[in-house]
Protein backbone atom coordinates (compact mmCIF):
# COMPACT_ATOMS: atom_id res chain seq x y z
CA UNK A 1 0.00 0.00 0.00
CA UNK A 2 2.53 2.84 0.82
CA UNK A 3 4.35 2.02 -2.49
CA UNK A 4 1.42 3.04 -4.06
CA UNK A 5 0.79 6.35 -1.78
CA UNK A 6 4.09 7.87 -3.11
CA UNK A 7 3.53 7.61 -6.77
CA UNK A 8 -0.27 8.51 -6.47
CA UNK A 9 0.80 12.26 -4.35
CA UNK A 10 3.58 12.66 -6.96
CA UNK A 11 0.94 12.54 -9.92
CA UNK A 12 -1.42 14.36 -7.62
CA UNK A 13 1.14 17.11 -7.13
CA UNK A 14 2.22 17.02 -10.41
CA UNK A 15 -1.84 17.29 -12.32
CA UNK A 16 -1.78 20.50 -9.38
CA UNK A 17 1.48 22.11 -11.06
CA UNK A 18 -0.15 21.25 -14.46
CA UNK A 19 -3.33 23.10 -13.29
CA UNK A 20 -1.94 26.12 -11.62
CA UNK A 21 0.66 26.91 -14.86
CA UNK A 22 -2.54 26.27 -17.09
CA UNK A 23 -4.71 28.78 -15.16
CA UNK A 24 -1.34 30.99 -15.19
CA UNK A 25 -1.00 31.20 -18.52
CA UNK A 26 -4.70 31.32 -19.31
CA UNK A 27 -5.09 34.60 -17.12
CA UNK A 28 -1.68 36.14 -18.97
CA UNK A 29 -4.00 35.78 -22.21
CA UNK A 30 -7.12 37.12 -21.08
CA UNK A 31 -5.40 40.31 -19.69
CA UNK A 32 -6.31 42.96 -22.47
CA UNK A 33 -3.60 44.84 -24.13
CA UNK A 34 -3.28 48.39 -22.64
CA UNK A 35 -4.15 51.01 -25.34
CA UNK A 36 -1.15 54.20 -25.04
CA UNK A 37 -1.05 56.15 -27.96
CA UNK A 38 -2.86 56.85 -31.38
CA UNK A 39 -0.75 57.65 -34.51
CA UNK A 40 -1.39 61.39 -35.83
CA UNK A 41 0.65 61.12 -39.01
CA UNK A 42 2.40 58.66 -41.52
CA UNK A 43 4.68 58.94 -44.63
CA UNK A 44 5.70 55.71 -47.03
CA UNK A 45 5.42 52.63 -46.04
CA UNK A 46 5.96 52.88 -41.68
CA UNK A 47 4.62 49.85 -40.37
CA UNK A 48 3.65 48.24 -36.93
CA UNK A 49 4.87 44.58 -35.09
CA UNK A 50 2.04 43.42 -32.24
CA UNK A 51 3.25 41.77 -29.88
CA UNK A 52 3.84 38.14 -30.31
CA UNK A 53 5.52 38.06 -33.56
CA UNK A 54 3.00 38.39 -35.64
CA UNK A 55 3.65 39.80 -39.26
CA UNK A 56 4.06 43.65 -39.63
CA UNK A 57 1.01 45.79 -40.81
CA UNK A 58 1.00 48.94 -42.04
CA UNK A 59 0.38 51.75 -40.31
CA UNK A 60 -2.52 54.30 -40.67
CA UNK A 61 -3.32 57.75 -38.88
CA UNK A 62 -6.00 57.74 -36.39
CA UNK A 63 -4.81 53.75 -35.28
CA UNK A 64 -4.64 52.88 -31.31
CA UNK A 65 -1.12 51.84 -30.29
CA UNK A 66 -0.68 49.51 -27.47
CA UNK A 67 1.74 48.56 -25.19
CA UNK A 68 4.29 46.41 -26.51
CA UNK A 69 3.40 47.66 -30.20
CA UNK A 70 6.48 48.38 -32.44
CA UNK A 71 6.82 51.17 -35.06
CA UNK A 72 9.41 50.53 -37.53
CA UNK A 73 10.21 53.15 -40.76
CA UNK A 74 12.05 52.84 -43.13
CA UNK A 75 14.15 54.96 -45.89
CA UNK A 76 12.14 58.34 -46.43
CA UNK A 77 9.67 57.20 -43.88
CA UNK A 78 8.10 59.27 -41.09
CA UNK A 79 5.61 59.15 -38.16
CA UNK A 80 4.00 60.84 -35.19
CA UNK A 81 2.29 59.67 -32.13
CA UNK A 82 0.53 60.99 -29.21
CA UNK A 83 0.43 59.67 -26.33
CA UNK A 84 -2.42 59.50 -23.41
CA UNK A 85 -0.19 61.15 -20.55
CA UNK A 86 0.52 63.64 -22.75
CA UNK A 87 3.86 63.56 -25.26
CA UNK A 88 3.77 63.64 -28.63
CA UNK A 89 6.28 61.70 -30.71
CA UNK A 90 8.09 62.09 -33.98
CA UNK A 91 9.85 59.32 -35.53
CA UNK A 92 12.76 60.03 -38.47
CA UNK A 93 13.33 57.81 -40.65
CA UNK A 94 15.23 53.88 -40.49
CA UNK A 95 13.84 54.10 -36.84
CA UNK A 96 12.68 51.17 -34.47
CA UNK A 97 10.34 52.43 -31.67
CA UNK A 98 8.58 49.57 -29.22
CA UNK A 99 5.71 51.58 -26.69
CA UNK A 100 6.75 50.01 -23.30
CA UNK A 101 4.56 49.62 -20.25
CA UNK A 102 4.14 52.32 -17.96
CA UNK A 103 6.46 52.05 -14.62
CA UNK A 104 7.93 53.40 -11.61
CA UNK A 105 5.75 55.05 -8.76
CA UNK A 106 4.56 57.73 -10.94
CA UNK A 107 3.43 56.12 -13.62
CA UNK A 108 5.71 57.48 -16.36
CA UNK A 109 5.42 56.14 -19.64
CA UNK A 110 8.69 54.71 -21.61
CA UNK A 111 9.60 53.54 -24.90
CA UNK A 112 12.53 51.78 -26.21
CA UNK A 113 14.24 53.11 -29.44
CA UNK A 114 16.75 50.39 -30.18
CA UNK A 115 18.15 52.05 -32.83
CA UNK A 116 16.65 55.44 -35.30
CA UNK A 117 15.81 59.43 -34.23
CA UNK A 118 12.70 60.68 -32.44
CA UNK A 119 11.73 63.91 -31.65
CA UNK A 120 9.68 64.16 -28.24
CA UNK A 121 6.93 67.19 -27.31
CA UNK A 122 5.66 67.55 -23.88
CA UNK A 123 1.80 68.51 -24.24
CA UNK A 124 1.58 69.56 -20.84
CA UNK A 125 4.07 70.49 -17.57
CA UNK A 126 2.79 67.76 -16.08
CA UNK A 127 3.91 64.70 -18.06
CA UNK A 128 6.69 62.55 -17.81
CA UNK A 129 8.26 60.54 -20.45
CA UNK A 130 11.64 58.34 -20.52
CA UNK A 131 12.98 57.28 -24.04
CA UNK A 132 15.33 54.22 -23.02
CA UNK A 133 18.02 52.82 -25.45
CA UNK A 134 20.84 49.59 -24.84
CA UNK A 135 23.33 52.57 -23.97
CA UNK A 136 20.99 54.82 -21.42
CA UNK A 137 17.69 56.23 -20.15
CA UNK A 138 17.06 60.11 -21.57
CA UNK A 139 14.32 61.51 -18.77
CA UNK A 140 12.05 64.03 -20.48
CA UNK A 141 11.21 66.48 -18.20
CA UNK A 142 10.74 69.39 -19.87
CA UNK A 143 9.08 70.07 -23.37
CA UNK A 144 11.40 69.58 -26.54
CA UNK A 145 14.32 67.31 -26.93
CA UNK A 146 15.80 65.24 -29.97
CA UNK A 147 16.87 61.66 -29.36
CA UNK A 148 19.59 59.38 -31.65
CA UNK A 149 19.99 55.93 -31.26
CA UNK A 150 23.24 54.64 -33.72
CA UNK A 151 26.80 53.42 -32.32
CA UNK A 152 25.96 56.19 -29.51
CA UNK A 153 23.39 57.34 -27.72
CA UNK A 154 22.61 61.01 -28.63
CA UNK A 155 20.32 63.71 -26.91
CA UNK A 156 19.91 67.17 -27.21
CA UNK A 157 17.20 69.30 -25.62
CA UNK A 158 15.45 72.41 -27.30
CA UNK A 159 13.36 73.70 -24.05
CA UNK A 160 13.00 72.59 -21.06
CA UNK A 161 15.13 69.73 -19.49
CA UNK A 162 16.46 65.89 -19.72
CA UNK A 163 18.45 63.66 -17.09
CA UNK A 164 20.52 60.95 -19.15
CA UNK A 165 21.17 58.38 -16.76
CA UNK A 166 22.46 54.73 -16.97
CA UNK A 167 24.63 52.29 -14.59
CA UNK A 168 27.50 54.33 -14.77
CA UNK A 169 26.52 58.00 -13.76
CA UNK A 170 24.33 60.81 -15.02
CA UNK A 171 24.37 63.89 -16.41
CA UNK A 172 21.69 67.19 -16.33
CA UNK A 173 20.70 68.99 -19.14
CA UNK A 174 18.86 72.06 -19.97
CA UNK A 175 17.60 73.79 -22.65
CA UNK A 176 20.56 74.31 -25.89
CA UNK A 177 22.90 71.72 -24.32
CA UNK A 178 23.53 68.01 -25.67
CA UNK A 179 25.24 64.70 -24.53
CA UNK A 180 26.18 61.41 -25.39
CA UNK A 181 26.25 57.84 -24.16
CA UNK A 182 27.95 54.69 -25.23
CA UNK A 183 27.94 50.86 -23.67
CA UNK A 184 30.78 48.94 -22.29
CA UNK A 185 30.18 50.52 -18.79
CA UNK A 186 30.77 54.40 -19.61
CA UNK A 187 28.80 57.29 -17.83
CA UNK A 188 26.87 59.82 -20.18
CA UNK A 189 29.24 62.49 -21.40
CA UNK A 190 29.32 65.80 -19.35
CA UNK A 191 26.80 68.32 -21.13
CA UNK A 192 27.64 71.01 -23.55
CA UNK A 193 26.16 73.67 -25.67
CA UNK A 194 24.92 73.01 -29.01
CA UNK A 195 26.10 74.79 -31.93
CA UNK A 196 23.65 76.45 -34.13
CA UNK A 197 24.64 72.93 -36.91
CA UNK A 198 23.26 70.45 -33.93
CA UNK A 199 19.44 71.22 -34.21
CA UNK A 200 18.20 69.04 -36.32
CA UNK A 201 15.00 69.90 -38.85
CA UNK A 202 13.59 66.58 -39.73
CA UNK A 203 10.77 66.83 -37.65
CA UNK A 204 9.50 70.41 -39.39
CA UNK A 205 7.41 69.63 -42.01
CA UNK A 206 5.42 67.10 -40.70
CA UNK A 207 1.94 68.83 -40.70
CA UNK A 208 -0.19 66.35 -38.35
CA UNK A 209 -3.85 66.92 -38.86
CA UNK A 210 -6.93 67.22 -36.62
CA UNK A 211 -4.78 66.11 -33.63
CA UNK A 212 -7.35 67.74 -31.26
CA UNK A 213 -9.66 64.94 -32.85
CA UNK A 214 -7.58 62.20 -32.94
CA UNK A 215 -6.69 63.09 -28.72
CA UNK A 216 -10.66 62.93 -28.50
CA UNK A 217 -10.40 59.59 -29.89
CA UNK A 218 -7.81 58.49 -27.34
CA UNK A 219 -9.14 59.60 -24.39
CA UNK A 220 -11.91 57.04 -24.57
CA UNK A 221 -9.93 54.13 -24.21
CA UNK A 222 -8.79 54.45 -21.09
CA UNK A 223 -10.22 52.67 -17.77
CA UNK A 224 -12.16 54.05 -14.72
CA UNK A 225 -11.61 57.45 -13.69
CA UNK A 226 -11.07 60.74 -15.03
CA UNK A 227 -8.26 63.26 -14.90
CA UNK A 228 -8.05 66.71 -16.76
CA UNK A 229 -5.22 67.28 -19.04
CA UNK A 230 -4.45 71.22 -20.54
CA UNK A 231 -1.89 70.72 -23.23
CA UNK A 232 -0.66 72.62 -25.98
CA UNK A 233 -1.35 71.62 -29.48
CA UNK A 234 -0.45 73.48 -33.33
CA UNK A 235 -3.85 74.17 -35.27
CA UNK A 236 -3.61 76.44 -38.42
CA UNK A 237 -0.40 77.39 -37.85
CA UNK A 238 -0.62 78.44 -34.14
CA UNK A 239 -0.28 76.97 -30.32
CA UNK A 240 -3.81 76.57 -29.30
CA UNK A 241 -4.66 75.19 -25.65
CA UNK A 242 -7.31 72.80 -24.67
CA UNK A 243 -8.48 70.48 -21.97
CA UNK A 244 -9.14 67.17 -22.76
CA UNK A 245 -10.63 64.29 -20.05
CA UNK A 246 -8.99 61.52 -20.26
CA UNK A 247 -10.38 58.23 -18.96
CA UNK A 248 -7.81 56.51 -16.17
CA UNK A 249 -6.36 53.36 -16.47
């Protein structure tokens, strides 16, 4: 009899493993992906990876982005995002940029840029936004800054400020100053001014549409809750403000 209690609670513990990684994996899947941005502007061909693998698709204005989504361009290809916390996004051209999940105790967003240029907007003085790369983290803190992603890590702020920070040490800039970061251990360079050659101009030109529209769109796919957002937005050729209520998640 007890050689047959020892195989019977072995099967017994092993159907309970089976059972708890099923209902694991089963409540993984039925978690609904988080919806974070909507795209306000395309040129060529830009496409977008879902998570999973699944086989690219292209991209079209006025489409929900959701965590873990990728944007790729490619060769004279463009795009813009907003974001619901409140950043807009410009993406250059050969550019990889993945929308990560939010994090930390404030709820920042981030995204990864793995390699490629993006231009960043703040909306509003509230929002906070982190652009993270293999070589650093570039905190957005204030409202314009340019980030590069190639053999270095490049940043360089237009208004406002940025904290570049990684393993190694940090480095504060404001407003007309850039840096640079590299791998292999090495703390972001010390900051210094940028010559009138450093600001770049691939982001002019990109005239994004009915963005006050497409914001109305976004803030509907949020959770419970509510919260008030004033930001800043270009209509007809000028800064216009207006409040939009987004839905919580």
């Amino acid at each position: 009899m007890k050689r047959l209690v020892r195989p019977l609670a072995l099967l017994g513990m092993g159907f309970l493993a089976i059972y708890g990684l099923s209902k694991v994996v089963e409540s993984q899947e039925a978690e609904p992906a988080q919806v974070a941005a909507v795209i306000t502007f395309v040129k060529g061909k830009v496409v977008v990876v879902r998570p999973g693998g699944g086989e690219p698709v292209r991209a079209k204005k006025g489409e929900f982005l959701n965590e873990g989504d990728i944007v790729r361009t490619g060769p004279k290809e463009k795009a813009a995002v907003a974001f619901m916390e409140g950043a807009e996004v410009r993406i250059n051209e050969n550019t990889e940029f993945e929308v990560s999940r939010q994090g930390g105790p404030k709820k920042e967003r981030k995204v990864f840029l793995p390699k490629g240029q993006v231009w960043t907007r703040l909306l509003h003085h509230n929002a906070e936004f982190a652009i993270r790369t293999t070589a650093a983290v570039a905190a957005v803190r204030g409202t314009e800054a340019d980030v590069e992603m190639s053999n270095l890590m490049t940043v360089k702020v237009y208004e406002g400020t940025v904290d570049l920070m990684n393993k190694a040490g940090s480095t504060a800039l404001t407003a007309g100053q850039m840096s640079q970061a590299g791998g292999q251990g090495s703390a972001p360079a010390p900051a210094k001014q940028m010559s009138q050659g450093d600001y770049g101009k691939w982001q002019q030109g990109m005239r994004i549409k009915n963005i006050e529209e497409l914001l109305k769109q976004l803030q509907n796919q949020g959770g419970s809750g509510e919260k008030k957002l004033k930001i800043q937005i270009e209509k007809d050729g000028q800064q216009k403000e207006v409040e939009l209520k987004f839905k919580k998640k």
